[in-house]
C-alpha atoms as a PDB file:
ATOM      1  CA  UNK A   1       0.000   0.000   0.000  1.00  0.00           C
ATOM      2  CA  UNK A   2       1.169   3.404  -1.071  1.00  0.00           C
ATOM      3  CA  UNK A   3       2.234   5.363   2.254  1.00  0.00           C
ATOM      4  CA  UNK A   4       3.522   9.122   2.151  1.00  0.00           C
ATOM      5  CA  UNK A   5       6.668   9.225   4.494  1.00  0.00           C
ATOM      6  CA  UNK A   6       8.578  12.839   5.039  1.00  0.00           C
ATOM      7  CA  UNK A   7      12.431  12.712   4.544  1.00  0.00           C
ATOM      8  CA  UNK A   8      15.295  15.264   5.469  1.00  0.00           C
ATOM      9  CA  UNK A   9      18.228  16.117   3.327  1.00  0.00           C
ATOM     10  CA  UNK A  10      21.133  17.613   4.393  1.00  0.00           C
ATOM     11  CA  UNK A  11      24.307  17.827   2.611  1.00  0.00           C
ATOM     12  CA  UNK A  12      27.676  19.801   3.870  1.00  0.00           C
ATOM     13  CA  UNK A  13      30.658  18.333   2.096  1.00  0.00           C
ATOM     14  CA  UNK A  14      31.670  18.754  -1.503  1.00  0.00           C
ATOM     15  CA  UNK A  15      28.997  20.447  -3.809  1.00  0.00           C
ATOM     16  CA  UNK A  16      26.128  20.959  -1.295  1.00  0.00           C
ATOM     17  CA  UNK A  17      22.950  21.084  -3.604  1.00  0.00           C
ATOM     18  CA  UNK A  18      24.424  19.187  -6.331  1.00  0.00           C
ATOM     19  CA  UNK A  19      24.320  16.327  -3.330  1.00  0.00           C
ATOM     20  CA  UNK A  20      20.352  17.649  -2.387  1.00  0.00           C
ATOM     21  CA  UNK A  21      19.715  17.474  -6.720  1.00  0.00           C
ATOM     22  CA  UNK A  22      21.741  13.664  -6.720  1.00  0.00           C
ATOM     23  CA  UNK A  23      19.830  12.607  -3.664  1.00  0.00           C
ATOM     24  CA  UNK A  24      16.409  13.727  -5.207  1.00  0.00           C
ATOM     25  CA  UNK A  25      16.716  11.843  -8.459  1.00  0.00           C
ATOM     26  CA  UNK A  26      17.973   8.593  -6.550  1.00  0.00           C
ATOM     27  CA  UNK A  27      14.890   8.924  -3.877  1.00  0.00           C
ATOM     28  CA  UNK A  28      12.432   8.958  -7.115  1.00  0.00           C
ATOM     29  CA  UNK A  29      14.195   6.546  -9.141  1.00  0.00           C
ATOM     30  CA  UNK A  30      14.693   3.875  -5.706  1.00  0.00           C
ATOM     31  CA  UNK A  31      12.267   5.210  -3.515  1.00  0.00           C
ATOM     32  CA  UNK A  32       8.990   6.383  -4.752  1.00  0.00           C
ATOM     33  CA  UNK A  33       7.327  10.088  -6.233  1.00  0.00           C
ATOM     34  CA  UNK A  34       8.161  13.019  -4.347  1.00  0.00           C
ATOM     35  CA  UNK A  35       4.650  14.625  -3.828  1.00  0.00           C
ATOM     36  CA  UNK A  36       6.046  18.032  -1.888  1.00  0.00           C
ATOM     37  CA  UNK A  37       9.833  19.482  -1.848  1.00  0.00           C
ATOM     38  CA  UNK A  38      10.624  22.602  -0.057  1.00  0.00           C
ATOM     39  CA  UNK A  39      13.188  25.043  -0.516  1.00  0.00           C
ATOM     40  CA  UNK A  40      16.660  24.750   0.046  1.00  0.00           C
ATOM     41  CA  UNK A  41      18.125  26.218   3.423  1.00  0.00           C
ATOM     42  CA  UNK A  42      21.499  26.891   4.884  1.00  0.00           C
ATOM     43  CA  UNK A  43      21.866  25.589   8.294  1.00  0.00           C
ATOM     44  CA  UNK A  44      24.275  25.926  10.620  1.00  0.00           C
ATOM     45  CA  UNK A  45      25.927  22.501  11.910  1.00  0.00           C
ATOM     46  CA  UNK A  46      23.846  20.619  14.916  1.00  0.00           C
ATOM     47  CA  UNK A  47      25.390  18.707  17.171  1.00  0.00           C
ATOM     48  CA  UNK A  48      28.936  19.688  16.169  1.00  0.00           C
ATOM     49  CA  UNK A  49      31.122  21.969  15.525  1.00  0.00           C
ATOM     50  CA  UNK A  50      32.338  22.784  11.858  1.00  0.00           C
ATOM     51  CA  UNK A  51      33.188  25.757   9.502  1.00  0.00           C
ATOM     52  CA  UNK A  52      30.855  24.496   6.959  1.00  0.00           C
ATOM     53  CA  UNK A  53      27.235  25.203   6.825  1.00  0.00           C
ATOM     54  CA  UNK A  54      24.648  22.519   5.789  1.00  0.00           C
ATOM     55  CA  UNK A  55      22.341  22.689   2.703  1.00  0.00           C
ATOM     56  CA  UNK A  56      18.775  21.185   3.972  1.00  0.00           C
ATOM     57  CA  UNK A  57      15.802  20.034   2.013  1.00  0.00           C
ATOM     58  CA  UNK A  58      12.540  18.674   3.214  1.00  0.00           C
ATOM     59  CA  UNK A  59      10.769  15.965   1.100  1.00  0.00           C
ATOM     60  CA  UNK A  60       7.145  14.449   1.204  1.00  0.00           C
ATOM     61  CA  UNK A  61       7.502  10.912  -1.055  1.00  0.00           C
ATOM     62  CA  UNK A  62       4.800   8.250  -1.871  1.00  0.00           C
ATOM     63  CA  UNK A  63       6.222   4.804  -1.849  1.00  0.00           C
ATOM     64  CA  UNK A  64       5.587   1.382  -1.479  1.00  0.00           C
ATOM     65  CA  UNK A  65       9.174   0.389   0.417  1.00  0.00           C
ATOM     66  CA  UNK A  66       8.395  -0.813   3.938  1.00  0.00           C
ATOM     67  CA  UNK A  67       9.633   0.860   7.245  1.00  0.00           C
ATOM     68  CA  UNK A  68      12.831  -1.462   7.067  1.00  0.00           C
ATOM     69  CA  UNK A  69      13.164  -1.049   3.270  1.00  0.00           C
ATOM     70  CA  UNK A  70      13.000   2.431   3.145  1.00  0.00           C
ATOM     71  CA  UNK A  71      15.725   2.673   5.471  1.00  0.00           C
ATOM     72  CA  UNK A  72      17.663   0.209   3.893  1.00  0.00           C
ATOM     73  CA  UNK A  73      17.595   2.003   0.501  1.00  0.00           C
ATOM     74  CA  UNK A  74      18.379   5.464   1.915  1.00  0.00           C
ATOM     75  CA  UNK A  75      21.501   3.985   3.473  1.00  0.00           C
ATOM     76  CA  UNK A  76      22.523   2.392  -0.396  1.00  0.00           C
ATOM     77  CA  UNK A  77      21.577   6.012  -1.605  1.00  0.00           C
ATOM     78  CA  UNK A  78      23.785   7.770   1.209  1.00  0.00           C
ATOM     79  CA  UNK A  79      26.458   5.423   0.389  1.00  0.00           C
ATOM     80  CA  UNK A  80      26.509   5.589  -3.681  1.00  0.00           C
ATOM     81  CA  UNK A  81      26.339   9.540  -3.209  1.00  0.00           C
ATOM     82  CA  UNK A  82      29.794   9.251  -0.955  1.00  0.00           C
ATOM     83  CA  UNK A  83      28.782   9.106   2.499  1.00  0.00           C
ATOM     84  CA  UNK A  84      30.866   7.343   5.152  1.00  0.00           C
ATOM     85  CA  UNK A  85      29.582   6.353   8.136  1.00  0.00           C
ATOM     86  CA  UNK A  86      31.707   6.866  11.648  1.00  0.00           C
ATOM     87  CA  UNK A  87      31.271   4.092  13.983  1.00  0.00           C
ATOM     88  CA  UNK A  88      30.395   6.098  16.775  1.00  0.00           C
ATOM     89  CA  UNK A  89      26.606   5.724  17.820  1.00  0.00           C
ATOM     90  CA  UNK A  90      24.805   8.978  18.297  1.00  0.00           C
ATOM     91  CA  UNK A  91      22.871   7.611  21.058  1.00  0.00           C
ATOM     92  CA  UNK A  92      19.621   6.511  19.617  1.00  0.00           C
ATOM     93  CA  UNK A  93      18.320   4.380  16.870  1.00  0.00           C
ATOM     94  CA  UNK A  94      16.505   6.484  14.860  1.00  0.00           C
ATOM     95  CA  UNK A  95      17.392   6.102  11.216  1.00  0.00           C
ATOM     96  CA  UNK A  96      19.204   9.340  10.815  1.00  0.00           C
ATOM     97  CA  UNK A  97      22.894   7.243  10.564  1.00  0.00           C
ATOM     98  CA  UNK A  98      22.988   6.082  14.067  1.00  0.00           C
ATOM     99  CA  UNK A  99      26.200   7.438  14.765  1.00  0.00           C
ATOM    100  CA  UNK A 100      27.856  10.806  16.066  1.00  0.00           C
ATOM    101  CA  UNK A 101      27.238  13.604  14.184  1.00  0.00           C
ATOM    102  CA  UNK A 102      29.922  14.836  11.814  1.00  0.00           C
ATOM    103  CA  UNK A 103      30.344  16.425   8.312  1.00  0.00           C
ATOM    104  CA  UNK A 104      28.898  14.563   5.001  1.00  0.00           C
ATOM    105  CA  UNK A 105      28.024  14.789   1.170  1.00  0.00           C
ATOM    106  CA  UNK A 106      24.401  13.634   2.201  1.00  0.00           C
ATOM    107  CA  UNK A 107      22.543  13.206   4.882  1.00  0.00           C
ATOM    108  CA  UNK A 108      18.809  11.449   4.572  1.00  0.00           C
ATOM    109  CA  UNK A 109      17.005  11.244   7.598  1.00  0.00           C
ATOM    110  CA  UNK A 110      13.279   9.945   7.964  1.00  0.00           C
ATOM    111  CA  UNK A 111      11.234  12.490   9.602  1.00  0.00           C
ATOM    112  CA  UNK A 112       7.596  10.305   9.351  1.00  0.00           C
ATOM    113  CA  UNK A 113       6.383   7.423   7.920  1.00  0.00           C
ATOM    114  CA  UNK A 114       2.609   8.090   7.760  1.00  0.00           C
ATOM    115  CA  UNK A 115       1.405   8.593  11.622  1.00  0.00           C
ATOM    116  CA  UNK A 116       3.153   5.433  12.374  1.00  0.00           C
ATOM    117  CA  UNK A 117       5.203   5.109  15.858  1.00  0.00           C
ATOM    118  CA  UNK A 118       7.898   2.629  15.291  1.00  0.00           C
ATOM    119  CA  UNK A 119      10.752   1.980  18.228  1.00  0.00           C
ATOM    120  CA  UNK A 120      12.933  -0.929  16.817  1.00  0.00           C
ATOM    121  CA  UNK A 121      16.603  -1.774  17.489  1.00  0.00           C
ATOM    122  CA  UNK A 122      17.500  -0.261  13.770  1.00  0.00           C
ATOM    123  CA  UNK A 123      14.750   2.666  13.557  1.00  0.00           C
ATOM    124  CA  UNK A 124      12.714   5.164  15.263  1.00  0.00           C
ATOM    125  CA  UNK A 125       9.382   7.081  13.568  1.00  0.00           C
ATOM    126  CA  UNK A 126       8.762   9.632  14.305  1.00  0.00           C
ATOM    127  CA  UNK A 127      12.357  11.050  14.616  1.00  0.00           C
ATOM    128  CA  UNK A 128      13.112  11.455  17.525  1.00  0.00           C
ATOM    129  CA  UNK A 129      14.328  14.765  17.850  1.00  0.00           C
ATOM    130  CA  UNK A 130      12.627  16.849  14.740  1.00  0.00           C
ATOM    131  CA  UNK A 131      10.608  18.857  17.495  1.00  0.00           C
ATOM    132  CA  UNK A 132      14.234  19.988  18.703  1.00  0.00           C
ATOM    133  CA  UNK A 133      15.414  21.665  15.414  1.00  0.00           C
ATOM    134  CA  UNK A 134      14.875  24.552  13.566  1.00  0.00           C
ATOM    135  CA  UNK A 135      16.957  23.079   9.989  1.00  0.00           C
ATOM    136  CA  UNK A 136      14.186  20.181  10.105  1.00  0.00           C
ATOM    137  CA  UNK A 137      11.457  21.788  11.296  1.00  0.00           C
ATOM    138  CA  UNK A 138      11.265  25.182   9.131  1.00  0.00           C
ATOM    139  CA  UNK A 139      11.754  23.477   5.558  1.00  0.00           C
ATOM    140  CA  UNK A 140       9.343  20.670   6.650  1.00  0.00           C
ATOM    141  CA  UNK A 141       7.009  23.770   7.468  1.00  0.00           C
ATOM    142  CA  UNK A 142       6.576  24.621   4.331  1.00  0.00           C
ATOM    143  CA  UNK A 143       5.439  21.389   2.578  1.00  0.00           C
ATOM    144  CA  UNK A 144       3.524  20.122   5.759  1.00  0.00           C
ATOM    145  CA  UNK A 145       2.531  22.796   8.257  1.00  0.00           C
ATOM    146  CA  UNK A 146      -0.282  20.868   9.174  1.00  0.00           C
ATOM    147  CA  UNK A 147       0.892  17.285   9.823  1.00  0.00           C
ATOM    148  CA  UNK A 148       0.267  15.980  12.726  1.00  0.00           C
ATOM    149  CA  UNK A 149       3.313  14.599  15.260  1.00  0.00           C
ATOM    150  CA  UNK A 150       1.930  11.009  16.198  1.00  0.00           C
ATOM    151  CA  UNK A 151       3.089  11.511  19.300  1.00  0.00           C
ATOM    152  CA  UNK A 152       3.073  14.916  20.575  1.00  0.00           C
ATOM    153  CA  UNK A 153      -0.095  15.059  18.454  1.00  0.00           C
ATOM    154  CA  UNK A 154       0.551  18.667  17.511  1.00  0.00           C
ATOM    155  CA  UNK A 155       1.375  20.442  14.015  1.00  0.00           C
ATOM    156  CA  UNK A 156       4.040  21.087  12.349  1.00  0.00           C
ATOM    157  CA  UNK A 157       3.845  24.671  12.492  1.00  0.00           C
ATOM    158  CA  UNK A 158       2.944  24.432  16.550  1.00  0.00           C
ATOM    159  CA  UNK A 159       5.771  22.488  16.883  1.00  0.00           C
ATOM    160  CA  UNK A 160       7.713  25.040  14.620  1.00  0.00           C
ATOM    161  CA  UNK A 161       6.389  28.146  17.002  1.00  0.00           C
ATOM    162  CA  UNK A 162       7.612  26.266  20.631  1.00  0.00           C
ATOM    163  CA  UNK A 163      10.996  25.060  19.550  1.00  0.00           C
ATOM    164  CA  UNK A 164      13.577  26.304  21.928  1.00  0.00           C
ATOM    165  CA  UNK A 165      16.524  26.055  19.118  1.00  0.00           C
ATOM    166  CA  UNK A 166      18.311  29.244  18.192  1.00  0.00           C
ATOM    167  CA  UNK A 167      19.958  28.131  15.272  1.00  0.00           C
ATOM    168  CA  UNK A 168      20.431  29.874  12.081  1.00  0.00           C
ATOM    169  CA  UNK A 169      18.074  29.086   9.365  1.00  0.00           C
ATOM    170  CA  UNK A 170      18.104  30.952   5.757  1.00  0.00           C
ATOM    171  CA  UNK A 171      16.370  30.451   2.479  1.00  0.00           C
ATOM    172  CA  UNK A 172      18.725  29.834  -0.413  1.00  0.00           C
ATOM    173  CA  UNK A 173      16.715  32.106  -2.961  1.00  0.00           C
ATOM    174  CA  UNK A 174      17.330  31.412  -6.772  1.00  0.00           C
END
């Protein structure tokens, strides 16, 4: 059954939205039809310190992959677009890489799959910490202000107007 599941991009090694453009045409081609794409932002690094600012992108995608298969092809499309993963764990299981957070040429996190709530050793749904950041928050904002977190069972956009994160956010305009 066709289920719409919202992804993150982010990309800060190499040529950032050549990476967001690569990782698009590889989620259609492997992963389903992307139904809603936002704009891209510049984002200052979470989690870490670096010198080089992430690109982030916001997709809504119809597919037919499973939870597990979903996550399994994101991690083939991650690693045919040059990402290396540390071995580090990042404390939580929650599909974003599962390890600590450094630099990459693409990043592809799942935000929702559906209103599912999945815990399992490899993957968490919702993720767990979208409600904590502005990067995922404001581009997912503008495809899907009024989703609904399974969990908090609040909108995007309330969940947008009580986040406590400071960090920089700006449109790339064309």
């Amino acid at each position: 059954m066709q289920q719409s599941v919202f992804l993150l991009l982010g990309s800060n090694r190499g040529d950032r939205e050549q990476n967001l453009i690569q990782a698009c045409a590889a989620i259609k081609k492997r992963i389903g039809n992307i139904t809603g794409i936002s704009s891209i932002y510049e984002t200052e690094p979470w989690g870490f310190d670096d010198n080089t600012a992430f690109y982030n992108q916001a997709l809504e995608v119809e597919t037919m992959l499973s939870e597990s298969e979903l996550l399994n092809v994101i991690h083939g499309i991650e690693k045919d677009l040059g990402r290396v993963r540390a071995s580090a764990s990042c404390g939580t299981e929650c599909g974003c890489s599962n390890e600590a957070y450094s630099s990459r040429t693409i990043d592809i996190d799942i935000l929702f799959y559906a209103s599912k709530i999945l815990f399992t050793g490899e993957l968490m749904i919702p993720h767990p910490r979208l409600h904590e950041r502005r990067f995922t928050l404001i581009p997912l904002h503008e495809i899907a202000p009024d989703f609904i977190h399974p969990i908090f069972r609040e909108s995007v956009t309330k969940l947008l107007n009580h986040c406590t994160d400071k960090g920089v956010v700006n449109r790339i305009d064309r």
